[in-house]
Structures are given as C-alpha cells and as structure tokens.
PDB file of N, CA and C in Angstrom:
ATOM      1  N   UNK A   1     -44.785  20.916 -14.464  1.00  0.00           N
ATOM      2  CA  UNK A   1     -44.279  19.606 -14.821  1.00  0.00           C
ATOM      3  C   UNK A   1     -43.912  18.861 -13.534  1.00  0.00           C
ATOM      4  N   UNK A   2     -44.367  18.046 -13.044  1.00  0.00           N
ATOM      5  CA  UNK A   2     -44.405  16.932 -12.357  1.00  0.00           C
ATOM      6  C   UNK A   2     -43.942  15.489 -12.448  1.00  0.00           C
ATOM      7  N   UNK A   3     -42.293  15.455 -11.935  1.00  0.00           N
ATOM      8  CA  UNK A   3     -41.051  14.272 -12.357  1.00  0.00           C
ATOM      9  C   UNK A   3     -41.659  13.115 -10.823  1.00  0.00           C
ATOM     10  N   UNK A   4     -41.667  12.336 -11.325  1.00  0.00           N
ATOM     11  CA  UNK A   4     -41.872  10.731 -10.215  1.00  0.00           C
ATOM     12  C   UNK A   4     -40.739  10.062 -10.727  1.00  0.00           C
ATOM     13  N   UNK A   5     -40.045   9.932  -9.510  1.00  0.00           N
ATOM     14  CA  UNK A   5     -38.984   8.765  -9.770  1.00  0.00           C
ATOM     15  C   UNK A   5     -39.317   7.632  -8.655  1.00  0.00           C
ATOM     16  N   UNK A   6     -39.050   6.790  -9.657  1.00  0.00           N
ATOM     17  CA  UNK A   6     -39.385   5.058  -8.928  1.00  0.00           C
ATOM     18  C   UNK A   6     -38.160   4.457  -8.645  1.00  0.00           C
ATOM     19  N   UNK A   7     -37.991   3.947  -7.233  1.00  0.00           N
ATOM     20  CA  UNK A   7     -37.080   3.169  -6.861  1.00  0.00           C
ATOM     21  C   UNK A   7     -37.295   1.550  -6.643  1.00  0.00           C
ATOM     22  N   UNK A   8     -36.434   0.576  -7.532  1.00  0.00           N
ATOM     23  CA  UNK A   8     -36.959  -0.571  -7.168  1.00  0.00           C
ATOM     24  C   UNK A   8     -35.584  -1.366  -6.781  1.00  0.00           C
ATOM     25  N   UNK A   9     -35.588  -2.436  -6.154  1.00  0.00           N
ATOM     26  CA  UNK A   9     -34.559  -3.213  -5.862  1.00  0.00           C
ATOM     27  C   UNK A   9     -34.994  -4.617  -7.417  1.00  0.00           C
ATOM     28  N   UNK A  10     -33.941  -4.995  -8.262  1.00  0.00           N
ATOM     29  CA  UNK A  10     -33.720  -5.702  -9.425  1.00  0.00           C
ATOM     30  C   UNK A  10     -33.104  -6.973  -9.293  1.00  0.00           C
ATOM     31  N   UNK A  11     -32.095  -6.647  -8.072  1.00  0.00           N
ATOM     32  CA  UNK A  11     -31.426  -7.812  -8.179  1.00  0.00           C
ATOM     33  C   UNK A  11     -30.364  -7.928  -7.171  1.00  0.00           C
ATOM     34  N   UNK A  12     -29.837  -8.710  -6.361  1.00  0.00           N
ATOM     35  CA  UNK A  12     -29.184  -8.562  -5.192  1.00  0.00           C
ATOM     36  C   UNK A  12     -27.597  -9.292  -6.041  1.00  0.00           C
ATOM     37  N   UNK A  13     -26.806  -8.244  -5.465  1.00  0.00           N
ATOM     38  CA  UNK A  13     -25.207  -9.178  -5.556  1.00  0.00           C
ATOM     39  C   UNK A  13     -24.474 -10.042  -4.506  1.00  0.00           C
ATOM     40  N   UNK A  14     -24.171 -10.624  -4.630  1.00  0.00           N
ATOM     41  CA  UNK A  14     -23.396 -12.229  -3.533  1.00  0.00           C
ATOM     42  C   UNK A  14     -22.147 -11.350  -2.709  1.00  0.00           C
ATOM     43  N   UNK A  15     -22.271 -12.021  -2.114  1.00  0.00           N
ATOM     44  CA  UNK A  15     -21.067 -11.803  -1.041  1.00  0.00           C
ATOM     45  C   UNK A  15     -20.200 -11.990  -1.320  1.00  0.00           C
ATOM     46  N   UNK A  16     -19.526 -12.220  -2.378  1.00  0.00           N
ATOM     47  CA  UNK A  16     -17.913 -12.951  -3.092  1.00  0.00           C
ATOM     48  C   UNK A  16     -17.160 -12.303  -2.748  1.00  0.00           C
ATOM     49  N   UNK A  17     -15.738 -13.257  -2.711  1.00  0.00           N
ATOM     50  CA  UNK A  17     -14.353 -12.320  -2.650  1.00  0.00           C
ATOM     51  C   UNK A  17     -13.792 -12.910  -3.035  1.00  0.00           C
ATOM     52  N   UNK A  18     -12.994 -12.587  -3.964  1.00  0.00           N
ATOM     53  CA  UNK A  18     -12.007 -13.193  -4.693  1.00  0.00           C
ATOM     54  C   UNK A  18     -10.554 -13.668  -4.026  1.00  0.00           C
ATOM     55  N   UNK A  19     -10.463 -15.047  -4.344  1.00  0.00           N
ATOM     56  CA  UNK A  19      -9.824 -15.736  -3.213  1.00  0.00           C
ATOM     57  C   UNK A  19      -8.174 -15.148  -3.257  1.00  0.00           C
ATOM     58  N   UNK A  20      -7.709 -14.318  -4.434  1.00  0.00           N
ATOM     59  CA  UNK A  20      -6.643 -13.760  -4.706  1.00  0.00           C
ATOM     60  C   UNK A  20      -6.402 -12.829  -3.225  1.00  0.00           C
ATOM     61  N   UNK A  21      -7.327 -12.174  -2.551  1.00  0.00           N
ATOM     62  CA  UNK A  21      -7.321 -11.370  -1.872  1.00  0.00           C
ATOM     63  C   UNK A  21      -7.011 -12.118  -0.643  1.00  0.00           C
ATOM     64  N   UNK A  22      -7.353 -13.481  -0.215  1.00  0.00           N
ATOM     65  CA  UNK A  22      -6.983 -13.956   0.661  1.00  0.00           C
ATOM     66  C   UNK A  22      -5.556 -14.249   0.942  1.00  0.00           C
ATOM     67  N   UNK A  23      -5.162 -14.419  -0.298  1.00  0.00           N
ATOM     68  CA  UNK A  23      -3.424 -14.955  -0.441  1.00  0.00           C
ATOM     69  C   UNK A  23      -2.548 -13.630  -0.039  1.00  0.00           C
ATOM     70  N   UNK A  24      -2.703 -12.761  -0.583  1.00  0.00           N
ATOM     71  CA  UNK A  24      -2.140 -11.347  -0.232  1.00  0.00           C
ATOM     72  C   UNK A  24      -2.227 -10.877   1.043  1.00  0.00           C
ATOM     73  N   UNK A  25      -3.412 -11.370   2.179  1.00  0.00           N
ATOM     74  CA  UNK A  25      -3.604 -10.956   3.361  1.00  0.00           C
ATOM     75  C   UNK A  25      -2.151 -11.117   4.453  1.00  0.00           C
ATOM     76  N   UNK A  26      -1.940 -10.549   4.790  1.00  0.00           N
ATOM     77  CA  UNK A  26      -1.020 -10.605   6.280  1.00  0.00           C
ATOM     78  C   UNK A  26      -1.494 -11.331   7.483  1.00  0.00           C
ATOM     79  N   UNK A  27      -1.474 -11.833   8.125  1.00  0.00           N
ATOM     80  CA  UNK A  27      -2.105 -12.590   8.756  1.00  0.00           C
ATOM     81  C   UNK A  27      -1.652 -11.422  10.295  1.00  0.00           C
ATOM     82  N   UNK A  28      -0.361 -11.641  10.488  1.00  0.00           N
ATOM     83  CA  UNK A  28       0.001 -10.781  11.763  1.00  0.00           C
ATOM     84  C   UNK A  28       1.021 -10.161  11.428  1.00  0.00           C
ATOM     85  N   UNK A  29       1.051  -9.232  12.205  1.00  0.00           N
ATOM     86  CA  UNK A  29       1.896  -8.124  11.802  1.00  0.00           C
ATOM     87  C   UNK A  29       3.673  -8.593  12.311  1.00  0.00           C
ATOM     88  N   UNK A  30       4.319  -8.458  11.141  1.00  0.00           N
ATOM     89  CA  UNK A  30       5.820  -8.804  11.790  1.00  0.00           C
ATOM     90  C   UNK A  30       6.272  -8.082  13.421  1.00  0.00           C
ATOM     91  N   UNK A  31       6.707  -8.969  13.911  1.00  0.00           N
ATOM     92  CA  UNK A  31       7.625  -8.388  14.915  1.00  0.00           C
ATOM     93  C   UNK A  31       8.576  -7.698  14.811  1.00  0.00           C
ATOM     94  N   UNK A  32       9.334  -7.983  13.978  1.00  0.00           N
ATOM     95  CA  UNK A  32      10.565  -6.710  13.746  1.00  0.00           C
ATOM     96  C   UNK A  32       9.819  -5.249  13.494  1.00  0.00           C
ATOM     97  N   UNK A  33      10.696  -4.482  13.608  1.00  0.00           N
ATOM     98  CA  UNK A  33      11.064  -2.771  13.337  1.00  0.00           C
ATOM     99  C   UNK A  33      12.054  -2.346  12.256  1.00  0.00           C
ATOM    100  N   UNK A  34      11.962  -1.550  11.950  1.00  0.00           N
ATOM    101  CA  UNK A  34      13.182  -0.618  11.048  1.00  0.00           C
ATOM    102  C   UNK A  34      14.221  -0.783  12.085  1.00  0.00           C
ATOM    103  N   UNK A  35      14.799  -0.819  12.427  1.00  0.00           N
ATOM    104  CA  UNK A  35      16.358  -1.080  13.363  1.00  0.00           C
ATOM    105  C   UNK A  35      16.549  -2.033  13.689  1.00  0.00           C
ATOM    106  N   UNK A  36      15.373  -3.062  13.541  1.00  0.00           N
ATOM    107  CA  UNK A  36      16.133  -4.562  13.470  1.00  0.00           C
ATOM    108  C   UNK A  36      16.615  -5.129  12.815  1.00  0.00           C
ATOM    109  N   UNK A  37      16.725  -4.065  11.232  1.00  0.00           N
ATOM    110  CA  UNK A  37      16.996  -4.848   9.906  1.00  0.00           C
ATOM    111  C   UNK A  37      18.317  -4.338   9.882  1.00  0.00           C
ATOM    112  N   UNK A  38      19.128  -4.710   9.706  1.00  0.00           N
ATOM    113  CA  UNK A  38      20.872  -4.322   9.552  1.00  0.00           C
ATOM    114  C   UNK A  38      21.154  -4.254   8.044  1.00  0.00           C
ATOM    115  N   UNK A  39      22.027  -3.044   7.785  1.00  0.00           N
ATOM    116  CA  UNK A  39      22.440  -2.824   6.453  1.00  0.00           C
ATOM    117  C   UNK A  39      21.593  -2.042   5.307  1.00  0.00           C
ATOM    118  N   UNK A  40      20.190  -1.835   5.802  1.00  0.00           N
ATOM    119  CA  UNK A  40      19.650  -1.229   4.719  1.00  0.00           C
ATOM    120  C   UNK A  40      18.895  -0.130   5.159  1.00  0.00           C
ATOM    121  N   UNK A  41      19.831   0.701   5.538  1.00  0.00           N
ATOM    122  CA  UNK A  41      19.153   2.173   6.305  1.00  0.00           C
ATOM    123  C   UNK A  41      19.207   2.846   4.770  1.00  0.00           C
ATOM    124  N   UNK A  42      19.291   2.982   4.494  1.00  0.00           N
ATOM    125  CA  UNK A  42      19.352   3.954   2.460  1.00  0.00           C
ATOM    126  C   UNK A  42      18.628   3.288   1.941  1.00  0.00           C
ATOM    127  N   UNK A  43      17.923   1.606   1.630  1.00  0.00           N
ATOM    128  CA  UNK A  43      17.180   1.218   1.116  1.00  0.00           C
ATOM    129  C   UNK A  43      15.705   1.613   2.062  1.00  0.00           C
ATOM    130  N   UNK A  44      15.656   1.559   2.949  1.00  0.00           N
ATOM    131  CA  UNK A  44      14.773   1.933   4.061  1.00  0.00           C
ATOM    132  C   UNK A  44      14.043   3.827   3.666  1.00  0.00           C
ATOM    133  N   UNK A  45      15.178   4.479   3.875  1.00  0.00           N
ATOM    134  CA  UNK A  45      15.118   5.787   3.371  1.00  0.00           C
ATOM    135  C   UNK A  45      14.256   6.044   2.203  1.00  0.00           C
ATOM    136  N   UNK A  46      15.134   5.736   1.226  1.00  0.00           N
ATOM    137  CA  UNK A  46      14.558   5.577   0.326  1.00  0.00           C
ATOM    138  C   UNK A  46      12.890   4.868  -0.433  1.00  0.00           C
ATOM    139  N   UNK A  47      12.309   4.094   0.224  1.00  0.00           N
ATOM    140  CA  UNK A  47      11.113   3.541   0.406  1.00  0.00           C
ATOM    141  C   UNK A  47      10.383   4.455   1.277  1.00  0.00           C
ATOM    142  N   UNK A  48      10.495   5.093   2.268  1.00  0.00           N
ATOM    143  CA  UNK A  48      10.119   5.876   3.000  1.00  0.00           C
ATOM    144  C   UNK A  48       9.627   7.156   1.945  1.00  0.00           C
ATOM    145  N   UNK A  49      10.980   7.553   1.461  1.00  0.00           N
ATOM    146  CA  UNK A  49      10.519   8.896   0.889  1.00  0.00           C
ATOM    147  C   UNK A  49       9.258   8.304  -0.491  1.00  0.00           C
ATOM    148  N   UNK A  50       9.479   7.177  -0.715  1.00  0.00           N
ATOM    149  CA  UNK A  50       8.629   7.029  -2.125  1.00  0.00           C
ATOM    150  C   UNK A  50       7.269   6.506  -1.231  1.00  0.00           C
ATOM    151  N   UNK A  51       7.309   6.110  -0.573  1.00  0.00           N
ATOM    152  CA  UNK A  51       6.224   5.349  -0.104  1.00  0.00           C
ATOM    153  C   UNK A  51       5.347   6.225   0.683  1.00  0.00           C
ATOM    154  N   UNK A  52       5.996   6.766   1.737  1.00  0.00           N
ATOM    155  CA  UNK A  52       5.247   7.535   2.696  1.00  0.00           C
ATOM    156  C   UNK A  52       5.283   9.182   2.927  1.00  0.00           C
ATOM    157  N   UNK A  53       6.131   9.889   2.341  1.00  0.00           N
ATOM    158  CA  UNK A  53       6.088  11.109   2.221  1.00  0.00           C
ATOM    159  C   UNK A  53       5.004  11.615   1.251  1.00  0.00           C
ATOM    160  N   UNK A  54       4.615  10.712   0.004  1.00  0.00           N
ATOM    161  CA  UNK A  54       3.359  11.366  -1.159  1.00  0.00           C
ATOM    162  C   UNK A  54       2.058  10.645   0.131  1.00  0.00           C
ATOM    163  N   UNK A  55       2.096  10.119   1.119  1.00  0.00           N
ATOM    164  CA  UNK A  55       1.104  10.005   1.855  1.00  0.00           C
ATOM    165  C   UNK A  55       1.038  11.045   3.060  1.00  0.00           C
ATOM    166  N   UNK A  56       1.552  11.365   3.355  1.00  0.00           N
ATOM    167  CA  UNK A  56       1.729  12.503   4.589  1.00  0.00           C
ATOM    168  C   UNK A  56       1.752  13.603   3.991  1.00  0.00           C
ATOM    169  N   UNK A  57       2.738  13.817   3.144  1.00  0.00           N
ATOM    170  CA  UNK A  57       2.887  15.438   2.997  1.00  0.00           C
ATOM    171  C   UNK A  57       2.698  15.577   1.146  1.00  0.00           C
ATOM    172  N   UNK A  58       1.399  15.556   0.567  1.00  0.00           N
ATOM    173  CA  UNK A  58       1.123  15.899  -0.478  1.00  0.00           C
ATOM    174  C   UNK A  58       1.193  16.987  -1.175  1.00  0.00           C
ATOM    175  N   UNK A  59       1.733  18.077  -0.727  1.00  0.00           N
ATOM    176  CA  UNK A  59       1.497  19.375  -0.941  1.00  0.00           C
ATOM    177  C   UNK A  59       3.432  19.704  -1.182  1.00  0.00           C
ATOM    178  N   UNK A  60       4.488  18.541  -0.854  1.00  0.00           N
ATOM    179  CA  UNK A  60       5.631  18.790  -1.189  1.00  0.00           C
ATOM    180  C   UNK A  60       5.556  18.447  -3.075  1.00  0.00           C
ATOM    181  N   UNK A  61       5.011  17.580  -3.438  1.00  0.00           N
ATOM    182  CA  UNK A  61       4.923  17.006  -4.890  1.00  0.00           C
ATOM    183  C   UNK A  61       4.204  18.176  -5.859  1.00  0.00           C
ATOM    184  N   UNK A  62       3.046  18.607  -5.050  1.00  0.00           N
ATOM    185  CA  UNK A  62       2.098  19.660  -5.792  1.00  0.00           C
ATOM    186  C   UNK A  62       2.953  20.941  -6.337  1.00  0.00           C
ATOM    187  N   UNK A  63       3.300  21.555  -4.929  1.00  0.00           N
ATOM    188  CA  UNK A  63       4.648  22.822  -5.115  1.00  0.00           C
ATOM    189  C   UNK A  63       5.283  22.519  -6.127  1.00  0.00           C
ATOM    190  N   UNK A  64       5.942  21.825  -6.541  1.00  0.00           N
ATOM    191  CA  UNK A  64       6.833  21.685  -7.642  1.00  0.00           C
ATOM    192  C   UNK A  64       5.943  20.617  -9.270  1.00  0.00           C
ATOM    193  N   UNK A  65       4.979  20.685  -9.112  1.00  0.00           N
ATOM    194  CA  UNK A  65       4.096  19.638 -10.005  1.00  0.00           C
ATOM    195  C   UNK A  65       4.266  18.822 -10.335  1.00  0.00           C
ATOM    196  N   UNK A  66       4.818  17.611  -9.611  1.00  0.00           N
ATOM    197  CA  UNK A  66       5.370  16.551 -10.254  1.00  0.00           C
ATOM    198  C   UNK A  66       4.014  15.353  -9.402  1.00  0.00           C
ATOM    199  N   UNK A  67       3.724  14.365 -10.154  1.00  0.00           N
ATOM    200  CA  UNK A  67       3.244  13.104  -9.697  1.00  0.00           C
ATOM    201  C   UNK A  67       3.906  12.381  -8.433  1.00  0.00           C
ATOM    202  N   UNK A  68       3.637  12.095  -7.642  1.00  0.00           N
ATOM    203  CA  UNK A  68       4.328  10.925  -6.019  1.00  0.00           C
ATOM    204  C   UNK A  68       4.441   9.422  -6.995  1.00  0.00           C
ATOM    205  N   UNK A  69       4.945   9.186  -6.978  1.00  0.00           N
ATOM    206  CA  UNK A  69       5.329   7.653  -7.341  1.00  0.00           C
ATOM    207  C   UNK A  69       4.368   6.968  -6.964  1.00  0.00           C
ATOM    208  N   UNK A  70       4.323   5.767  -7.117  1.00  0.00           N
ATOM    209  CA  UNK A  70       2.318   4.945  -7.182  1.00  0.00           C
ATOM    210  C   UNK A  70       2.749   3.705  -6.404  1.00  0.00           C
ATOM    211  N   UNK A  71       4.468   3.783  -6.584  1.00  0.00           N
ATOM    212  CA  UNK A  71       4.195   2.366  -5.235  1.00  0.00           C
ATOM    213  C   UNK A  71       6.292   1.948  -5.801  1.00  0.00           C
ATOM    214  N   UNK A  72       6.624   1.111  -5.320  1.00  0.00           N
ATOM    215  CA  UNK A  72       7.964   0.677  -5.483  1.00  0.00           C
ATOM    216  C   UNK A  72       7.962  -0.943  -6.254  1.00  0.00           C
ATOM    217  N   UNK A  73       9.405  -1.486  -6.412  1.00  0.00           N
ATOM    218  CA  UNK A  73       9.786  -2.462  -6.855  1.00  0.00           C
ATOM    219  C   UNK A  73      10.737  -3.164  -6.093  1.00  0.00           C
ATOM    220  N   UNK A  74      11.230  -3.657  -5.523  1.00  0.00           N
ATOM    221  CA  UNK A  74      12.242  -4.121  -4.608  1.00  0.00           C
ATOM    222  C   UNK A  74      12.274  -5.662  -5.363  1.00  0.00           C
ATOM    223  N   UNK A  75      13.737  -5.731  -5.879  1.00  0.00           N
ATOM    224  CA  UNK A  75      14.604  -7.009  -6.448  1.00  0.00           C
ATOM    225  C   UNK A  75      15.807  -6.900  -5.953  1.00  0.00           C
ATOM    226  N   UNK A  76      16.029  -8.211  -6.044  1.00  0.00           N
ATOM    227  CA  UNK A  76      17.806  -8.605  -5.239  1.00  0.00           C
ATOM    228  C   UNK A  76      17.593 -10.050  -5.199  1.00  0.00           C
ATOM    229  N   UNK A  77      18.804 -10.180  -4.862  1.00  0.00           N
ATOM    230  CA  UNK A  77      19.171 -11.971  -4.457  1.00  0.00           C
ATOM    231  C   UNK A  77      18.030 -12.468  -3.530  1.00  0.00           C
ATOM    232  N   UNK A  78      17.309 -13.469  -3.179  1.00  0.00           N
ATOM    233  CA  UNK A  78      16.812 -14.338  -2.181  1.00  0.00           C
ATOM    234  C   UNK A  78      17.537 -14.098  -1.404  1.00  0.00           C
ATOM    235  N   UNK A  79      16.883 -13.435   0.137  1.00  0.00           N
ATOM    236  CA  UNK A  79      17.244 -13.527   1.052  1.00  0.00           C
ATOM    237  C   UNK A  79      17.797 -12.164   1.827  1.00  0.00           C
ATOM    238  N   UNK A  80      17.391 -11.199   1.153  1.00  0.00           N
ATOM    239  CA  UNK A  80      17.931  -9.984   1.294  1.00  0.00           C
ATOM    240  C   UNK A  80      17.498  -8.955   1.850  1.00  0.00           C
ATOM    241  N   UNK A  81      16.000  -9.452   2.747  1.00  0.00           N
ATOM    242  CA  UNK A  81      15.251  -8.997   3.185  1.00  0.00           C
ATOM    243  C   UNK A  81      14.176  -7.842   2.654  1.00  0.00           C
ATOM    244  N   UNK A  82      13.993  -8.609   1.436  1.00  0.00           N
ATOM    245  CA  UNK A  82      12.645  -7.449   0.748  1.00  0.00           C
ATOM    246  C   UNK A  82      11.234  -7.659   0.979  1.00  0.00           C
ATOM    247  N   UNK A  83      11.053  -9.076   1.531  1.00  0.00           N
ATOM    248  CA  UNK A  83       9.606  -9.235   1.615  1.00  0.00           C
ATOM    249  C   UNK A  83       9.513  -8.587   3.272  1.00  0.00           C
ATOM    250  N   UNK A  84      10.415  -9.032   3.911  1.00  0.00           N
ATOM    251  CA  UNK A  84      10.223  -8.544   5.528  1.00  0.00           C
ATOM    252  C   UNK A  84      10.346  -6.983   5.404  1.00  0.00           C
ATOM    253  N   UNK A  85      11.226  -6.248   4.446  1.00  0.00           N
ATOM    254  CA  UNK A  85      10.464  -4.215   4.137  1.00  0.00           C
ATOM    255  C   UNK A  85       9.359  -4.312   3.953  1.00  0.00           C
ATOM    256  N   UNK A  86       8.951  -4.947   2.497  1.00  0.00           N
ATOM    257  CA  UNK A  86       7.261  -4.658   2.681  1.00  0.00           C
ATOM    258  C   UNK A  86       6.321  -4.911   3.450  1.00  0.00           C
ATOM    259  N   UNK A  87       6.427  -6.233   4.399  1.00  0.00           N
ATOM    260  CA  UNK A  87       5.755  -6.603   5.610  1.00  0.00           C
ATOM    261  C   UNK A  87       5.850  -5.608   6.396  1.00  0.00           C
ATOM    262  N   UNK A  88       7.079  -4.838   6.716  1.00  0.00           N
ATOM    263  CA  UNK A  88       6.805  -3.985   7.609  1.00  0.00           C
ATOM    264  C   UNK A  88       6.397  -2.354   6.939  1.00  0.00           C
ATOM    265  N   UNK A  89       6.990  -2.299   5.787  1.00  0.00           N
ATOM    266  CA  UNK A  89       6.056  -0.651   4.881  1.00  0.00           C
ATOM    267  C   UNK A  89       4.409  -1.154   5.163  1.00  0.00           C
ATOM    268  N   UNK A  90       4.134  -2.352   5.646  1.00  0.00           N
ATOM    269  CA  UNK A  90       2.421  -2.444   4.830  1.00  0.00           C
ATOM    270  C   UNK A  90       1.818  -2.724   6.320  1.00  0.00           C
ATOM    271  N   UNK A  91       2.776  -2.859   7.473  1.00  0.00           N
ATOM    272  CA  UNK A  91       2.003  -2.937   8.688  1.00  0.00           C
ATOM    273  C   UNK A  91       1.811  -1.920   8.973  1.00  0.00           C
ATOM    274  N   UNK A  92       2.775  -0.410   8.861  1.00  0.00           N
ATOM    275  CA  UNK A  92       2.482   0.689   9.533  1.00  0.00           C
ATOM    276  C   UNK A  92       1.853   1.658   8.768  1.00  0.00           C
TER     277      UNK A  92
END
C-alpha cells in the first residue's frame, strides 16, 4: 500500500494585530525599583511569592499538589501605587 500526501498552500493569513495589544504595550521600562516604593514591602512580598516563585521554582507547588496561582488582583484607593507594581512585576 502506497500513501501520497499532497501539500498545497489554500490561502494566506494577513498580518493583523489587534489594536487591544497595542494599548497594553509598555512603551519603556519604569525607572524605579522595588526600594523605591515606600511602604509596601509585604504587598511586594507577597506578589513576588504569587507571581514569581510558580515561575522559578515549580517543583515547590508540585511537592505538595496544589495549582501556582494564574496571576494577581491589586485594588486600593487611586494613587497607591498599583499600576507602578505591575509596571515593574512586568518589566522584570
């Protein structure tokens, strides 16, 4: 038995990007650091362990079988410095 498979090109897809993706972009990376932010070394911590420990060390979550958390929520008053954490959780 003798199989022929045919390869053809059908139809080409566009270059699109959905302009949502542009709005979300960072443009440059903040200047501040974790120690420039005053007052939220435990909120800091805490984002750390949810954010970046199920990225580094996967095998602490497995040992004990539990799921890593899929990402955080950060709410508070205007002005409290939550968008400048995630600017800086998403530069490094």
């Amino acid at each position: 038995m003798v199989l022929y498979q045919v390869l053809s090109v059908v139809g080409l897809l566009q270059d699109e990007v959905d302009p949502m993706v542009f709005v979300m972009k960072v443009e440059k990376a903040p200047l501040e650091s974790y120690v420039d932010i005053g007052g939220l070394d435990a909120q800091i911590q805490e984002i750390k362990e949810a954010v970046k420990l199920p990225l580094t060390h996967p095998e602490l979550y497995e040992d004990i079988h539990i799921k890593p958390p899929k990402g955080v929520i950060l709410y508070g008053e205007p002005g409290t410095g939550k968008t400048l954490l995630a600017k800086l959780f998403a530069s490094y």
